[in-house]
PDB file of N, CA and C in Angstrom:
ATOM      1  N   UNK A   1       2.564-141.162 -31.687  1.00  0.00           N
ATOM      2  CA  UNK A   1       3.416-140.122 -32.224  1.00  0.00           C
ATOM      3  C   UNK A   1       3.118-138.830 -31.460  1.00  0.00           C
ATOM      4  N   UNK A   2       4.108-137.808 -30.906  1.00  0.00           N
ATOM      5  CA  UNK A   2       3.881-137.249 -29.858  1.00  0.00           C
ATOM      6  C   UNK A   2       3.434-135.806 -31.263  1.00  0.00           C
ATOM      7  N   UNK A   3       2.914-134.795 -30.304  1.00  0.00           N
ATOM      8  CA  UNK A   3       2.496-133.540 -31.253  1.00  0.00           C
ATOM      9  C   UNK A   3       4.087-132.715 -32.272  1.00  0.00           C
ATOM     10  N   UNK A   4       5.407-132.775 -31.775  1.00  0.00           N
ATOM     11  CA  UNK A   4       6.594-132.507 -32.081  1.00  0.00           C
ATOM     12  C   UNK A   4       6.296-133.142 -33.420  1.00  0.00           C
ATOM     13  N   UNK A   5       6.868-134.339 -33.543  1.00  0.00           N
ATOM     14  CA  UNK A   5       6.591-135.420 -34.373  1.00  0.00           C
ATOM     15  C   UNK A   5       5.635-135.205 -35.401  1.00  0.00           C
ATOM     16  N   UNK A   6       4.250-134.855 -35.057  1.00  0.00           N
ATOM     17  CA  UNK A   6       3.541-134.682 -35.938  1.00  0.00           C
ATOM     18  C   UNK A   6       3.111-133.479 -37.141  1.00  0.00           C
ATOM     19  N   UNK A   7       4.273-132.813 -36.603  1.00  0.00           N
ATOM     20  CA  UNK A   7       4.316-131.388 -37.018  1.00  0.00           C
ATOM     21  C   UNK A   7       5.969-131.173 -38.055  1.00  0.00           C
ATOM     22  N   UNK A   8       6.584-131.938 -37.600  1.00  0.00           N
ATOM     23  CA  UNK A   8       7.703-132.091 -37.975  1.00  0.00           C
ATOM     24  C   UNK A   8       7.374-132.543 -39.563  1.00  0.00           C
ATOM     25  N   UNK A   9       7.233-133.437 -39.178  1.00  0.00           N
ATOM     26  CA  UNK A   9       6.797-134.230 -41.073  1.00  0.00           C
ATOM     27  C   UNK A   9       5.738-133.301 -41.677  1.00  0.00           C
ATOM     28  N   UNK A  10       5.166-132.423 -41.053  1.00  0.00           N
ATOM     29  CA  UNK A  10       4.822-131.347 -42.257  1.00  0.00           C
ATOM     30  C   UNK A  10       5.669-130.451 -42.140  1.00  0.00           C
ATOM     31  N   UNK A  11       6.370-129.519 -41.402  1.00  0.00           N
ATOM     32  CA  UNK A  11       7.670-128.852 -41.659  1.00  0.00           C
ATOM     33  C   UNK A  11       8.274-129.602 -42.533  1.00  0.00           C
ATOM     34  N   UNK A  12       8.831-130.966 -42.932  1.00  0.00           N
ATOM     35  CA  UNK A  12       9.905-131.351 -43.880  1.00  0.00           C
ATOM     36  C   UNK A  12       8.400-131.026 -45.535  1.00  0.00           C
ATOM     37  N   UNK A  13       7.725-130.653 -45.521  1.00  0.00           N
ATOM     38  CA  UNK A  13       7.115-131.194 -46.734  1.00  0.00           C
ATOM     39  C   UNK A  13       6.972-129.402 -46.984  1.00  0.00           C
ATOM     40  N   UNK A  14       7.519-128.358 -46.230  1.00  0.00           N
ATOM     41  CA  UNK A  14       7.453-126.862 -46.048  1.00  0.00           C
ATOM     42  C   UNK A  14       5.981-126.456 -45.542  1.00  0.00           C
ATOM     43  N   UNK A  15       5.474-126.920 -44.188  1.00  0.00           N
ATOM     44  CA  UNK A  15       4.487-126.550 -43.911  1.00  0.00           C
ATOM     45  C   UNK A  15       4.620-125.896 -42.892  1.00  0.00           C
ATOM     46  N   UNK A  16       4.404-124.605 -42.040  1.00  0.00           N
ATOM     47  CA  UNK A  16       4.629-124.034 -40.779  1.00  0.00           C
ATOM     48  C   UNK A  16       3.098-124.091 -40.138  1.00  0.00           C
ATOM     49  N   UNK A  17       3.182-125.281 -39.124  1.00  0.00           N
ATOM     50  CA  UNK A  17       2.011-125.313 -38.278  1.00  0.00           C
ATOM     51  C   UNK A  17       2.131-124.411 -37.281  1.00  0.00           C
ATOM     52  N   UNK A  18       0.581-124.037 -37.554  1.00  0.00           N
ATOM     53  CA  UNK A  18       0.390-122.598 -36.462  1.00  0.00           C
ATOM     54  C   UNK A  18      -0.645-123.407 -34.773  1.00  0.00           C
ATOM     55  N   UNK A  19      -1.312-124.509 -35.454  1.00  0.00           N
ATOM     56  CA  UNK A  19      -2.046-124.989 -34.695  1.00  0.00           C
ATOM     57  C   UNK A  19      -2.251-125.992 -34.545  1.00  0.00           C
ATOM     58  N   UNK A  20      -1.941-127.018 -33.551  1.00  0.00           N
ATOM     59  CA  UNK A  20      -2.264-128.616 -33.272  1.00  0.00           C
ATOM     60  C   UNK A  20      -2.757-128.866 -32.287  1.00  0.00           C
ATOM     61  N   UNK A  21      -3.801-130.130 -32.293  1.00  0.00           N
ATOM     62  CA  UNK A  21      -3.957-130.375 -30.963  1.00  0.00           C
ATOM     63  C   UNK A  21      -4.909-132.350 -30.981  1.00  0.00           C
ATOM     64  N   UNK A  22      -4.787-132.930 -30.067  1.00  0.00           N
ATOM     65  CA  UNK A  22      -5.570-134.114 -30.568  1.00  0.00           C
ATOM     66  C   UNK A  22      -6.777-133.898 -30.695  1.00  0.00           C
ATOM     67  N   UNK A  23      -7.713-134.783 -31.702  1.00  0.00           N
ATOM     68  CA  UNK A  23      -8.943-134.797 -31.986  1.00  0.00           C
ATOM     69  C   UNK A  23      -9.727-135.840 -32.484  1.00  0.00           C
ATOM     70  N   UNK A  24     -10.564-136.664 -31.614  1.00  0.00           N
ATOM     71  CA  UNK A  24     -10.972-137.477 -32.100  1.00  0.00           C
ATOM     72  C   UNK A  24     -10.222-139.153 -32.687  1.00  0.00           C
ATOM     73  N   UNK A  25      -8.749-138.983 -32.152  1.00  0.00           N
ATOM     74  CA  UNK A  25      -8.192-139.940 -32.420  1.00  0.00           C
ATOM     75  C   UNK A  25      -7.035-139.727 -33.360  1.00  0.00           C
ATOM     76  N   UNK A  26      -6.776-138.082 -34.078  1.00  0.00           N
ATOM     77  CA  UNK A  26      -5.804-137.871 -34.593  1.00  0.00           C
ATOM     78  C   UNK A  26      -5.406-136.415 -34.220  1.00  0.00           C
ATOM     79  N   UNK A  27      -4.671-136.105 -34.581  1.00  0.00           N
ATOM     80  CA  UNK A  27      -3.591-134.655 -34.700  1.00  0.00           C
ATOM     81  C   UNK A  27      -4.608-134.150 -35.634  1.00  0.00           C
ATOM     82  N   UNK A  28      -5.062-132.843 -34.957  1.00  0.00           N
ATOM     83  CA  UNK A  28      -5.954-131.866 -36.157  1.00  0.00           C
ATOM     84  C   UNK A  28      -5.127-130.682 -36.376  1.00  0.00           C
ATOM     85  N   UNK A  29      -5.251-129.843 -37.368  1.00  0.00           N
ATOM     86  CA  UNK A  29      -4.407-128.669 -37.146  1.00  0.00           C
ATOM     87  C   UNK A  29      -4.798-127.615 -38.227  1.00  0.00           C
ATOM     88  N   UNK A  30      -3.747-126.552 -38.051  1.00  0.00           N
ATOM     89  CA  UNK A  30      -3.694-125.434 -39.288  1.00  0.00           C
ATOM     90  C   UNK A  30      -2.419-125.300 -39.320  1.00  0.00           C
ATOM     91  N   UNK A  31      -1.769-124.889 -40.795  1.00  0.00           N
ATOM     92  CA  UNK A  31      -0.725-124.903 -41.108  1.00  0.00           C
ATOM     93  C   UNK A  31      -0.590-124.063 -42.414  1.00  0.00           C
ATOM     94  N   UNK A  32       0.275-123.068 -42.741  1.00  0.00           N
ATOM     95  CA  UNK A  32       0.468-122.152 -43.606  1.00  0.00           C
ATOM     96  C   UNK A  32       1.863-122.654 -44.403  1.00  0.00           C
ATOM     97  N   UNK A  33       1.424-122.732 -45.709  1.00  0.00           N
ATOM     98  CA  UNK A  33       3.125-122.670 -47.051  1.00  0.00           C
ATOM     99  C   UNK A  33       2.737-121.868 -47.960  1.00  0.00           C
ATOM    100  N   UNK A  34       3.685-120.799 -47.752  1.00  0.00           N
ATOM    101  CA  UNK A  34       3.533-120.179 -49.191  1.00  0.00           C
ATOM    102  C   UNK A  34       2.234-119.093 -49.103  1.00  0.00           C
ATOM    103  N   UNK A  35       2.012-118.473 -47.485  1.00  0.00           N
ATOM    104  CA  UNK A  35       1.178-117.686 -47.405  1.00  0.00           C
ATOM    105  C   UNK A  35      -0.704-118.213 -47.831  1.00  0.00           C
ATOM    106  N   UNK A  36      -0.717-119.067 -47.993  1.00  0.00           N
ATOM    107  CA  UNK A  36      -1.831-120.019 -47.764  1.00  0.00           C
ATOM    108  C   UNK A  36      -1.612-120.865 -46.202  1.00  0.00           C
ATOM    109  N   UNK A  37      -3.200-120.857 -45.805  1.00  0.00           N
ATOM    110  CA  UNK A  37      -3.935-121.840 -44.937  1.00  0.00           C
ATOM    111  C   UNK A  37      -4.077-122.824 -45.175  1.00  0.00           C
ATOM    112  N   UNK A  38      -3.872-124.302 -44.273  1.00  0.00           N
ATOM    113  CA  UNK A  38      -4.634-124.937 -44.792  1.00  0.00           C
ATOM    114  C   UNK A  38      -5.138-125.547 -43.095  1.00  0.00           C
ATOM    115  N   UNK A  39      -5.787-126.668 -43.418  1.00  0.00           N
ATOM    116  CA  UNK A  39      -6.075-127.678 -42.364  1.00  0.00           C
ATOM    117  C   UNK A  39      -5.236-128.867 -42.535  1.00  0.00           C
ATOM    118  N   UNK A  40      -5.419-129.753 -41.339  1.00  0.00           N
ATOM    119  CA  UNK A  40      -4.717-130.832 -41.727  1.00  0.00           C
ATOM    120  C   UNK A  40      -5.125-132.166 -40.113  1.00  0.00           C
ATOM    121  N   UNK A  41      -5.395-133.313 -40.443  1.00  0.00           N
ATOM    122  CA  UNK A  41      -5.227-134.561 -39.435  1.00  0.00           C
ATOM    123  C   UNK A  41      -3.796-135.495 -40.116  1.00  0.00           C
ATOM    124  N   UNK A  42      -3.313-135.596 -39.071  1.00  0.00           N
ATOM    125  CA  UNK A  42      -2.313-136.323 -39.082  1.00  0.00           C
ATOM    126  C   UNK A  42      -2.604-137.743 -38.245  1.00  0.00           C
ATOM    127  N   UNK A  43      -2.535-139.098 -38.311  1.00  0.00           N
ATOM    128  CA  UNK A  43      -2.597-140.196 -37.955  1.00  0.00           C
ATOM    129  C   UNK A  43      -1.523-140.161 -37.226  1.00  0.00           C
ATOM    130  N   UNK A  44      -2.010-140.518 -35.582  1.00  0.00           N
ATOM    131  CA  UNK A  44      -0.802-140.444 -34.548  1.00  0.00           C
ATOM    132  C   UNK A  44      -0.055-141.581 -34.594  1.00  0.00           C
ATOM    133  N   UNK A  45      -0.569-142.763 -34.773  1.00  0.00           N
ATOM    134  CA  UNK A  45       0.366-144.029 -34.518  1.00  0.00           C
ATOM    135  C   UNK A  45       1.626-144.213 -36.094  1.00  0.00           C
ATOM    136  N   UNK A  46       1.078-143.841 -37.420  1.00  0.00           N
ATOM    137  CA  UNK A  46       1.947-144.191 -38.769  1.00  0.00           C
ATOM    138  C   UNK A  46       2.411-142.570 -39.213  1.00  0.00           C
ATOM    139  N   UNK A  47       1.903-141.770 -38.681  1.00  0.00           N
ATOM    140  CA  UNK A  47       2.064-140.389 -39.308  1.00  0.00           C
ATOM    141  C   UNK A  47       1.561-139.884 -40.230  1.00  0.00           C
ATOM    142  N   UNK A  48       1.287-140.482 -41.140  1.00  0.00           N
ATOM    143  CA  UNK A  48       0.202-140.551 -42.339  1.00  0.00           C
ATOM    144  C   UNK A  48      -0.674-138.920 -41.983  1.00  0.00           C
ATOM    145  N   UNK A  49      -0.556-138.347 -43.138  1.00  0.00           N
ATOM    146  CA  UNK A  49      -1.061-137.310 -43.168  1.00  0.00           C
ATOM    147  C   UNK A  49      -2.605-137.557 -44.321  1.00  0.00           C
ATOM    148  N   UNK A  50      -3.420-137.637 -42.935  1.00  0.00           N
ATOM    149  CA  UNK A  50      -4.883-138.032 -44.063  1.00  0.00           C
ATOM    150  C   UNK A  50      -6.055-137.252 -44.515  1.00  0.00           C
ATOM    151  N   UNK A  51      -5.400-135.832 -44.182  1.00  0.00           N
ATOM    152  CA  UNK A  51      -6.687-135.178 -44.916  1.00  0.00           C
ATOM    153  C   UNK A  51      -5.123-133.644 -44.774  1.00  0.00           C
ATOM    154  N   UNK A  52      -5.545-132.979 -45.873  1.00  0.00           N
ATOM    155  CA  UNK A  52      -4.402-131.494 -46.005  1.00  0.00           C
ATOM    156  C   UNK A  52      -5.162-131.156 -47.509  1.00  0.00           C
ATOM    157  N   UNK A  53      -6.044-129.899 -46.615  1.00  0.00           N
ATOM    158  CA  UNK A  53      -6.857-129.070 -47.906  1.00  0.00           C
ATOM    159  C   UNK A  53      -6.771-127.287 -47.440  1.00  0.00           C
ATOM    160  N   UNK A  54      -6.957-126.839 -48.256  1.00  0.00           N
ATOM    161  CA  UNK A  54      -6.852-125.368 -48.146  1.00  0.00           C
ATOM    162  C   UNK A  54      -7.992-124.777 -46.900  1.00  0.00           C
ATOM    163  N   UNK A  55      -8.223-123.932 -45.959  1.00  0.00           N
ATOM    164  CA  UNK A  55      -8.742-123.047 -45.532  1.00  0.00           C
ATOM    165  C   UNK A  55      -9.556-122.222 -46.322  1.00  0.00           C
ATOM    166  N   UNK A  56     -10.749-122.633 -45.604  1.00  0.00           N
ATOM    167  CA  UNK A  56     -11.949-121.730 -46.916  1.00  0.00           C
ATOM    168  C   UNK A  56     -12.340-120.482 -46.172  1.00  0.00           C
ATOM    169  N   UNK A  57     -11.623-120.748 -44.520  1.00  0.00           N
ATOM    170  CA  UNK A  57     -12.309-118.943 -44.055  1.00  0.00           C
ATOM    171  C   UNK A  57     -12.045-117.956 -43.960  1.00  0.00           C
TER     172      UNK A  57
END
């Protein structure tokens, strides 16, 4: 799943990614809704979004 792609399916869920990049075998990132941070890995091959928690810094 290319980085477009992986960013996209959190845009449809209202997420505006500020930051992606590969890591370790998935899409790592930061992404803001609603004036909150959060983090986020996205699974490149199913899309599967497997970790999306708030920004603690």
């Amino acid at each position: 799943m290319s980085r477009e792609k992986a960013s996209a399916g959190l845009a449809k869920r209202g997420y505006y990614v500020t930051k992606i990049e590969a890591d370790d075998g998935h899409w790592e990132g930061e992404a803001v809704r609603k004036g909150i941070r959060y983090e986020f890995h996205v699974n490149p091959k199913t899309g599967q979004i497997t970790k999306l928690e708030r920004d603690r810094d």
